[in-house]
Protein backbone atom coordinates (compact mmCIF):
# COMPACT_ATOMS: atom_id res chain seq x y z
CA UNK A 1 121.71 81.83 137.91
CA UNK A 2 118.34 83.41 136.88
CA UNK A 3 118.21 85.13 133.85
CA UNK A 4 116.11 88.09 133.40
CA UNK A 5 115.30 89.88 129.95
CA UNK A 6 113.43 92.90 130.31
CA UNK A 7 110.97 94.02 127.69
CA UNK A 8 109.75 97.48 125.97
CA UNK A 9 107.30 98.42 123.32
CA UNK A 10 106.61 100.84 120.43
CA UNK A 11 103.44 101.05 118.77
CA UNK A 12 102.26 103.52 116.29
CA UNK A 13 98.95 104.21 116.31
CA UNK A 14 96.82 105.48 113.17
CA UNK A 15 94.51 109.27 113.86
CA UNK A 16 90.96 108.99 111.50
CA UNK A 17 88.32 111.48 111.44
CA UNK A 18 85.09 110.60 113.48
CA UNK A 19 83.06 111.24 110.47
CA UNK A 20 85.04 110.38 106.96
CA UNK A 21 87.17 107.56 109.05
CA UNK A 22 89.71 108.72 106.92
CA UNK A 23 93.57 109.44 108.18
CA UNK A 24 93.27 112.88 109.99
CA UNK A 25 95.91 115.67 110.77
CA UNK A 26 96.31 115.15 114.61
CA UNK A 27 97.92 118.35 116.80
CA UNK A 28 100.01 116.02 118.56
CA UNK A 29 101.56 119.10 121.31
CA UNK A 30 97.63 119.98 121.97
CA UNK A 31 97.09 116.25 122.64
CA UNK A 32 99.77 115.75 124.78
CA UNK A 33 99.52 119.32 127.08
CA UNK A 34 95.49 118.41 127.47
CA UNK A 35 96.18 114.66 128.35
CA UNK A 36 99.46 114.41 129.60
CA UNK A 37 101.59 111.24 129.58
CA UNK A 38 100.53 108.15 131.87
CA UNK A 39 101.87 104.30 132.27
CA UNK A 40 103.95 105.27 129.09
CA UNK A 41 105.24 108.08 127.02
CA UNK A 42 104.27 109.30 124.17
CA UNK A 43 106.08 111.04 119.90
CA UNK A 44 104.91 112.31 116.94
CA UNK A 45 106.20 110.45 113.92
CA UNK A 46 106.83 111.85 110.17
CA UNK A 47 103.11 111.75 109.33
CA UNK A 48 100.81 113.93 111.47
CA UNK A 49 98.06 110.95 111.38
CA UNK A 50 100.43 108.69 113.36
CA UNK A 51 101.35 109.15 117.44
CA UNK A 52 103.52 106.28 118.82
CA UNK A 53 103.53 105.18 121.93
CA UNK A 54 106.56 104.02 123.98
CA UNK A 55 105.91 101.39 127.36
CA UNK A 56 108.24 102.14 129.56
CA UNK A 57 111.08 99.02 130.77
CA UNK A 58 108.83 95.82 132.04
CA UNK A 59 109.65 92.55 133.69
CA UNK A 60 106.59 90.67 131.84
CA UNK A 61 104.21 90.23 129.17
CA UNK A 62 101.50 91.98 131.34
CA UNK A 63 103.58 95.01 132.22
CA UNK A 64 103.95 95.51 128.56
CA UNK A 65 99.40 94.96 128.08
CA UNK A 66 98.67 97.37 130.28
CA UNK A 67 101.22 100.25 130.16
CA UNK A 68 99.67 100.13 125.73
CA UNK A 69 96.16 99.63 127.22
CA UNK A 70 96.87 102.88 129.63
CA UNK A 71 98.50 104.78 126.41
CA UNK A 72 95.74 103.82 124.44
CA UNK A 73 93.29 105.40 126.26
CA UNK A 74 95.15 108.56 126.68
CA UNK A 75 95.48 108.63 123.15
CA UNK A 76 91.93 108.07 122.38
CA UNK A 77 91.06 110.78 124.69
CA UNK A 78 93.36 113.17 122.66
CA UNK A 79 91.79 111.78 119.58
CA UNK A 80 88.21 112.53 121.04
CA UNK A 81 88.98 116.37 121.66
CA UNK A 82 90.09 116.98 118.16
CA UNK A 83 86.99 114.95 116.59
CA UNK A 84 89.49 111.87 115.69
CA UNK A 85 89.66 108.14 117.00
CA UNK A 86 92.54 106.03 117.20
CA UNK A 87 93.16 102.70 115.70
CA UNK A 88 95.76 99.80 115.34
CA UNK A 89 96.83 98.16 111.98
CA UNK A 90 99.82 98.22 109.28
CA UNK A 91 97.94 100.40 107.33
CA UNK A 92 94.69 102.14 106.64
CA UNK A 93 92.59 99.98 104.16
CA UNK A 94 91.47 103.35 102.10
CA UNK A 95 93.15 106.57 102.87
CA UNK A 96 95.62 108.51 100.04
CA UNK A 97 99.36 108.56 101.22
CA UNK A 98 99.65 111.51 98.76
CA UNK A 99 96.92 113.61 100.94
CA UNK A 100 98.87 113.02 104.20
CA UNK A 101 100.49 115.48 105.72
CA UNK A 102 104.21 115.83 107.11
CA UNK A 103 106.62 117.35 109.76
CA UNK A 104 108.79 117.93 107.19
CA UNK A 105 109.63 121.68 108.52
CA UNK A 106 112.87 122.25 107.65
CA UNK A 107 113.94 124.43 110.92
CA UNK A 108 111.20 122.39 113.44
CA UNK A 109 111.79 118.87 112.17
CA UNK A 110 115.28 118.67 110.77
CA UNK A 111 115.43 114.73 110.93
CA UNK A 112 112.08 114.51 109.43
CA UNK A 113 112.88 117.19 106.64
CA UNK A 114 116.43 115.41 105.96
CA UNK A 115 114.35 112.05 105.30
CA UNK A 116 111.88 113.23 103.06
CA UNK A 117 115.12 115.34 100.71
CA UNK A 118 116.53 111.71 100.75
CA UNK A 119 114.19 109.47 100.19
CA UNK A 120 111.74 111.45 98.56
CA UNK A 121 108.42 109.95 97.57
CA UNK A 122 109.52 106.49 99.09
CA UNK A 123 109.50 108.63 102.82
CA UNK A 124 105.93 110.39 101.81
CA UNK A 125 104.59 107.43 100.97
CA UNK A 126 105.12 104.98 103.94
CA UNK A 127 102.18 105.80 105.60
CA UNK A 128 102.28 102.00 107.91
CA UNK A 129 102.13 101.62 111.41
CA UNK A 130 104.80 98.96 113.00
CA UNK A 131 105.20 97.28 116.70
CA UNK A 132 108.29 97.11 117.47
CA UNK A 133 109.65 94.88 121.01
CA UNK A 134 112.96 95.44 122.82
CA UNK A 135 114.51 93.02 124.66
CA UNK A 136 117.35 93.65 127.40
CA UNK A 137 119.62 90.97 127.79
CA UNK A 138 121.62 90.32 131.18
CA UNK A 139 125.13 92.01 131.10
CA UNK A 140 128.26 89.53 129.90
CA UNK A 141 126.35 88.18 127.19
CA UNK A 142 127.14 88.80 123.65
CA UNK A 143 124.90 90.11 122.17
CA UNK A 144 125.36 89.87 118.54
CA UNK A 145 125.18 86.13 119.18
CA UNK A 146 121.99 85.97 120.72
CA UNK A 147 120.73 88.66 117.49
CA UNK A 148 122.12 86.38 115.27
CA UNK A 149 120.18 83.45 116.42
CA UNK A 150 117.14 85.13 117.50
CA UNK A 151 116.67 86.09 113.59
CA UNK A 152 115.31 82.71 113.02
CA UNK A 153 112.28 82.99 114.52
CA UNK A 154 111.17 86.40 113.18
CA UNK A 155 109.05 85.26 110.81
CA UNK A 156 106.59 83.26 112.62
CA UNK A 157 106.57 86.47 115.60
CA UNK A 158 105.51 88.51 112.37
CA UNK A 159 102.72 85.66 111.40
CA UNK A 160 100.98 87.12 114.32
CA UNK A 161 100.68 90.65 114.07
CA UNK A 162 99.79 90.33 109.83
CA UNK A 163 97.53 92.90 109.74
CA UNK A 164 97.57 94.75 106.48
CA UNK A 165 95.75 93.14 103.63
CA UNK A 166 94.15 96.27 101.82
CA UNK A 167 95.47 99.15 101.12
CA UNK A 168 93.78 101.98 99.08
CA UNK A 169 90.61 100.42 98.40
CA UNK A 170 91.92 96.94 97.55
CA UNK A 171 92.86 93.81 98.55
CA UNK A 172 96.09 93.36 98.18
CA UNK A 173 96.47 89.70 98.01
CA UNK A 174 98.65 89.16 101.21
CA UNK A 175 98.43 89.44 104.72
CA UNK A 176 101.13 92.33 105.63
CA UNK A 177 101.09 94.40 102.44
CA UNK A 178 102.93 97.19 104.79
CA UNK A 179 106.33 95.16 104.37
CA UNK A 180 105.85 95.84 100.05
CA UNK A 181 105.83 99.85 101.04
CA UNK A 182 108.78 99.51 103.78
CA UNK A 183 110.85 97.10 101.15
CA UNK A 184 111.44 100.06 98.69
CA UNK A 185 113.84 101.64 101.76
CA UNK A 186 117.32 100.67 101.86
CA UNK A 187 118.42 99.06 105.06
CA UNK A 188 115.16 96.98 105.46
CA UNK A 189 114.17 93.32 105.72
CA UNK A 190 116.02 90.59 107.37
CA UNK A 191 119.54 91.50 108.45
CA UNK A 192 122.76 89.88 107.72
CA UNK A 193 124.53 87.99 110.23
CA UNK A 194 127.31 89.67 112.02
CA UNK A 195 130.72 88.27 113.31
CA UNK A 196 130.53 91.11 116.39
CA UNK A 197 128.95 93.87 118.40
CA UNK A 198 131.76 96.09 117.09
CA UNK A 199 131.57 95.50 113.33
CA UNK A 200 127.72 95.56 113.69
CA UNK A 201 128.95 99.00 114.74
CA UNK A 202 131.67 99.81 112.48
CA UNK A 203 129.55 99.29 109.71
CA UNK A 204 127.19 101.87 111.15
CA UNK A 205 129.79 104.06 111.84
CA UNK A 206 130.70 104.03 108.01
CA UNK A 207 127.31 105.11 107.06
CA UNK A 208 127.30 107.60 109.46
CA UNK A 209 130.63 108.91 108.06
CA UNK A 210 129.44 108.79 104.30
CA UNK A 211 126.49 110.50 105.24
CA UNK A 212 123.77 107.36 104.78
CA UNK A 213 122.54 107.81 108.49
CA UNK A 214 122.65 110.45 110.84
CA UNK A 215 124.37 110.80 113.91
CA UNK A 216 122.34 108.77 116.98
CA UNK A 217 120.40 106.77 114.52
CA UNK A 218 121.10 103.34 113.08
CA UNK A 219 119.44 100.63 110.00
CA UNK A 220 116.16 100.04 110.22
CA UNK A 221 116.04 96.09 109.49
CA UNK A 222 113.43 93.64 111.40
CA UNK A 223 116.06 92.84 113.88
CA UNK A 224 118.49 95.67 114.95
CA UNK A 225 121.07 96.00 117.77
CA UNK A 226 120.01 99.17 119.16
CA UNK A 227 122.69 102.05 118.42
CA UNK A 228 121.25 103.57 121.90
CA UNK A 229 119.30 101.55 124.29
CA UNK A 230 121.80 98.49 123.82
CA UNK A 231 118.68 96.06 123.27
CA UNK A 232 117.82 93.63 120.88
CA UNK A 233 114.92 95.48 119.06
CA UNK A 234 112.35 93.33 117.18
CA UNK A 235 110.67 95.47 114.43
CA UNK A 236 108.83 93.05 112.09
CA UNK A 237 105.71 93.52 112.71
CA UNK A 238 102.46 95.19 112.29
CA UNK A 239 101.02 96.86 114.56
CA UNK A 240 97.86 95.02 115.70
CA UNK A 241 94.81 95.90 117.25
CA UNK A 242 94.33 93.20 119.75
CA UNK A 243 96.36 92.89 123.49
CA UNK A 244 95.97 89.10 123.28
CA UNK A 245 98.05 88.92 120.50
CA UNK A 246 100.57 91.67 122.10
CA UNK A 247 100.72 89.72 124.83
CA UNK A 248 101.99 86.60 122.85
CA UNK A 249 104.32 88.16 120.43
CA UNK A 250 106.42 90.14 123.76
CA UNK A 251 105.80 86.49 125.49
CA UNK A 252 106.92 84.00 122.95
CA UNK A 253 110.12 87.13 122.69
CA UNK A 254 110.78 86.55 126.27
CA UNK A 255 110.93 82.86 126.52
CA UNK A 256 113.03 82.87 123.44
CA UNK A 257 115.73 85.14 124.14
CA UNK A 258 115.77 83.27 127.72
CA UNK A 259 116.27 80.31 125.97
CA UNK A 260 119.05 81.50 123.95
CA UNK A 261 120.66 82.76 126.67
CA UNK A 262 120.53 79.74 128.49
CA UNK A 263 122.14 78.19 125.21
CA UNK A 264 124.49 80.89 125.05
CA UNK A 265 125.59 79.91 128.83
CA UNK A 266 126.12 76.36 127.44
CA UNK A 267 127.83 76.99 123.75
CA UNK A 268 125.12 75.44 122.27
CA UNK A 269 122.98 78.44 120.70
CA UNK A 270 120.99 77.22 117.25
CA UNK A 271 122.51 77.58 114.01
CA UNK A 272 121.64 81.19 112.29
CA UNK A 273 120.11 80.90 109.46
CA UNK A 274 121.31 82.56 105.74
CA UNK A 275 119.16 85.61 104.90
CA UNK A 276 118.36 83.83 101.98
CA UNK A 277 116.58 81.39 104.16
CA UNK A 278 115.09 83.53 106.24
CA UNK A 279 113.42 86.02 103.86
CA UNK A 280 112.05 82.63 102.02
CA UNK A 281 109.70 82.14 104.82
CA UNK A 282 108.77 85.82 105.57
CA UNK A 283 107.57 85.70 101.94
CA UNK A 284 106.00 82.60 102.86
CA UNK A 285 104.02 84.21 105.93
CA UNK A 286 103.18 87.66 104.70
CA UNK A 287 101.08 86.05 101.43
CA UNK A 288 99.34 82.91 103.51
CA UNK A 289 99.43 84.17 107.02
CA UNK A 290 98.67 81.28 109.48
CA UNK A 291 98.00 78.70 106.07
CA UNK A 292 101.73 78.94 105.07
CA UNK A 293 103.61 76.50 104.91
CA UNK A 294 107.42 77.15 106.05
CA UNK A 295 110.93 75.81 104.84
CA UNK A 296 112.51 73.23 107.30
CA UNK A 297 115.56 73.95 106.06
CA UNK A 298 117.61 71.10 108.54
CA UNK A 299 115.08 68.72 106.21
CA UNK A 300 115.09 70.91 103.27
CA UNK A 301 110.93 70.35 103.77
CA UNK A 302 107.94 71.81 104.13
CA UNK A 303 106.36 72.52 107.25
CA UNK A 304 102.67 73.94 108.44
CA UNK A 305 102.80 76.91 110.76
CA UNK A 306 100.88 75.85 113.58
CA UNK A 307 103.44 72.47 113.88
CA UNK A 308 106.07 75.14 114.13
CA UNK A 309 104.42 76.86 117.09
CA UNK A 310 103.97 73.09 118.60
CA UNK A 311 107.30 72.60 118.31
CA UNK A 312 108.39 75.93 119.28
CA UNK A 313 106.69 75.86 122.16
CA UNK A 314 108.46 72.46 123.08
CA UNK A 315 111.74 74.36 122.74
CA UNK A 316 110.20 77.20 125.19
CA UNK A 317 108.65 75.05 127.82
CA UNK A 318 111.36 75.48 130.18
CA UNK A 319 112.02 79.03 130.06
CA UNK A 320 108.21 79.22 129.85
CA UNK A 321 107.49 77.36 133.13
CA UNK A 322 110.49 79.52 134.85
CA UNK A 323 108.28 82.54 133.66
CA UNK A 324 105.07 81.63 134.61
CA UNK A 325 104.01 81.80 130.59
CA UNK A 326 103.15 78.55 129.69
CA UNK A 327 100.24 77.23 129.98
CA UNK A 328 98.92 80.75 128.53
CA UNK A 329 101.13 80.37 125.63
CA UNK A 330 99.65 77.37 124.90
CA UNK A 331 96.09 78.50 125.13
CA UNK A 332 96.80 82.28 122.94
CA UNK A 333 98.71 79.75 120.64
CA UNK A 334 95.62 77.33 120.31
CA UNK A 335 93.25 80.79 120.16
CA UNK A 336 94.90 82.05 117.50
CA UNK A 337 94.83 79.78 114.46
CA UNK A 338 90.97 78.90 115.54
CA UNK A 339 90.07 82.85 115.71
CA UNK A 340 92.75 84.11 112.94
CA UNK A 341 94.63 87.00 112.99
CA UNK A 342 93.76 90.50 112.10
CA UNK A 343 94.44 90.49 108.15
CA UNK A 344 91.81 87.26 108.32
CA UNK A 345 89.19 88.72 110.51
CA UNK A 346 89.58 92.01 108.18
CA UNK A 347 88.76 89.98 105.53
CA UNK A 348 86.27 87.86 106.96
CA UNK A 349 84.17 91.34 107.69
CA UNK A 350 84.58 93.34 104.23
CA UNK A 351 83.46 89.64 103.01
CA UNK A 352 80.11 90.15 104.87
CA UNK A 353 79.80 93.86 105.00
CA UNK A 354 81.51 94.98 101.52
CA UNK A 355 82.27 98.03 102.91
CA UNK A 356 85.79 99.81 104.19
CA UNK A 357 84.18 102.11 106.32
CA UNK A 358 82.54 99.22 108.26
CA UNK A 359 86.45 97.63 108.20
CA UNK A 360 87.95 100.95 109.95
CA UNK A 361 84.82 101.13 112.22
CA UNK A 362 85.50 97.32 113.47
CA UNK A 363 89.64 98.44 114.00
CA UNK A 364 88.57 101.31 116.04
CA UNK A 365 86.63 99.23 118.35
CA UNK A 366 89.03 96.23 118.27
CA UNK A 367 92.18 98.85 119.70
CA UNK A 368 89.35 99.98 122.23
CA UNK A 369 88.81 96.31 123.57
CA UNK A 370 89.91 95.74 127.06
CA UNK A 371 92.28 92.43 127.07
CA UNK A 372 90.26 89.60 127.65
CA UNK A 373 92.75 87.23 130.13
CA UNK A 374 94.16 89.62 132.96
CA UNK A 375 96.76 87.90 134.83
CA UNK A 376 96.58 85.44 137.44
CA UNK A 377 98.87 86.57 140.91
């Protein structure tokens, strides 16, 4: 029986002036009526220096590339009429959170409004830009078993999108310093493991009833069952300027989930790991990127990064080969602890260049880069 997972993308895209670089005010409804829509949709987000865009539901890795490539460019063009450019990190490396403004009209923007009166400065502040991947799972699987499992290898998805080492005119010492800002929201970080779909629910049900969430939205974890689309949505990362390593985070997602399924099929999914566990390795990744070294925690060892991905890519090769993926896994995976990700060439060029204009300059032009390896038919 095949097994398909279909895939979907979010990525929120930062709005700088052409001149200062710095986050801008963008008039998202002007943007949108002069270049409409195409390959993709497009929302405004709490800050008015954000626009996300939304892929619409793909079959493959490449569907995903260029419906955010299309987007992109739409976006840029938007950007260009106001005086603004677009760019792709977890956060700007310079710009004032307490300068930015907000949709936070009461009457307009009720959900936005409603945030900000509850979370207060912790909602002004989180100025950070995400990618988020959903994944659609065939229909008779459970799918709080295959969320469950697929927790485990959230942390090395993250390693490559890390793309937030400074943040108001420092270096912050780690590689995603946007998961520090999102960590001072409840709900956040790795989530628990869950006996079933319906006390995943439940549980949100509660909230909803106590007032913690509104009605049609859910938690806001790295791994969520989603409270509309029904998919498994994968909201670790940053958001990350280049399509190469787009392509590989929605890939190595695809194979995965295929693999659990298959697993699923069988009775034989992996063990989930504790939270406890889990968030021990993020911690890991987000200070030493692609140098960390993770838990084995079925050794109770330590283990390099890139032998994960060796081994990880072991476990995929079937899936992979079904797919069409793998020997382009393989090569992004080889490419991308000999180039680095974005935190490490970020650093590598305010290294040389000692300057943070010069750092926002190089992220505009690295979200404007076609992808490099179009596919093969």
């Amino acid at each position: 029986m095949a097994i398909e997972i279909s895939l979907g993308a979010e990525e929120e895209l930062q709005v700088v002036d052409q001149q200062s670089f710095e986050l801008a005010t963008h008039d998202f409804e002007r943007g949108r009526r002069d270049f409409p829509d195409q390959g993709g949709s497009s929302s405004r987000e709490l800050h008015k220096a954000v626009v996300e865009l939304q892929t619409p539901i793909c079959r493959s890795p490449d569907e995903i590339v260029a419906s955010i490539e299309k987007m992109r460019e739409i976006i840029r063009k938007r950007a260009q009429a106001q005086r603004q450019c677009v760019l792709s990190a977890g956060l700007h490396p310079f710009s004032d959170w307490k300068q930015q403004e907000t949709h936070g009209d009461q009457v307009q923007f009720q959900h936005y409004a409603r945030l900000i009166d509850e979370y207060a400065d912790i909602m002004r502040s989180l100025v950070s830009y995400g990618f988020h991947v959903h994944l659609g799972l065939p229909e008779g699987v459970k799918k709080i078993a295959i969320f469950n499992s697929l927790r485990n290898c959230l942390a090395p998805v993250f390693a490559i999108s890390l793309s937030s080492p400074f943040f108001e005119k420092r270096d912050t010492g780690v590689q995603s310093w946007r998961h520090s800002i999102l960590d001072r929201l409840p709900r956040m970080g790795t989530p628990d493991i869950w006996q079933s779909e319906e006390a995943y629910f439940e549980h949100i049900q509660v909230l909803r009833k106590v007032g913690t969430l509104e009605a049609q939205h859910g938690m806001w974890e790295d791994l969520r069952l989603h409270h509309v689309y029904g998919t498994l949505e994968v909201r670790i990362c940053d958001a990350t300027a280049s399509l190469e390593h787009i392509w590989l985070i929605c890939a190595l997602l695809q194979c995965e989930c295929h693999t659990l399924v298959e697993e699923y099929y069988k009775d034989c999914l992996p063990r989930p790991l504790s939270r406890a566990c889990l968030e021990e390795n993020k911690w890991r990744i987000r200070r030493r990127g692609l140098a960390a070294q993770l838990v084995d925690w079925e050794l109770g060892a330590p283990i390099s990064l890139r032998h994960y991905f060796d081994r990880w890519l072991e476990r995929l090769r079937p899936a992979a080969e079904e797919l069409g993926l793998y020997a382009r896994l393989v090569l992004q995976v080889k490419t991308l602890f000999e180039e680095g990700v974005s935190a490490d060439i970020q650093r590598g060029i305010f290294k040389q260049k000692k300057n943070y204009h010069a750092l926002v300059e190089h992220l505009i032009q690295a979200t404007e880069a076609p992808v490099k390896s179009k596919p093969h038919h």
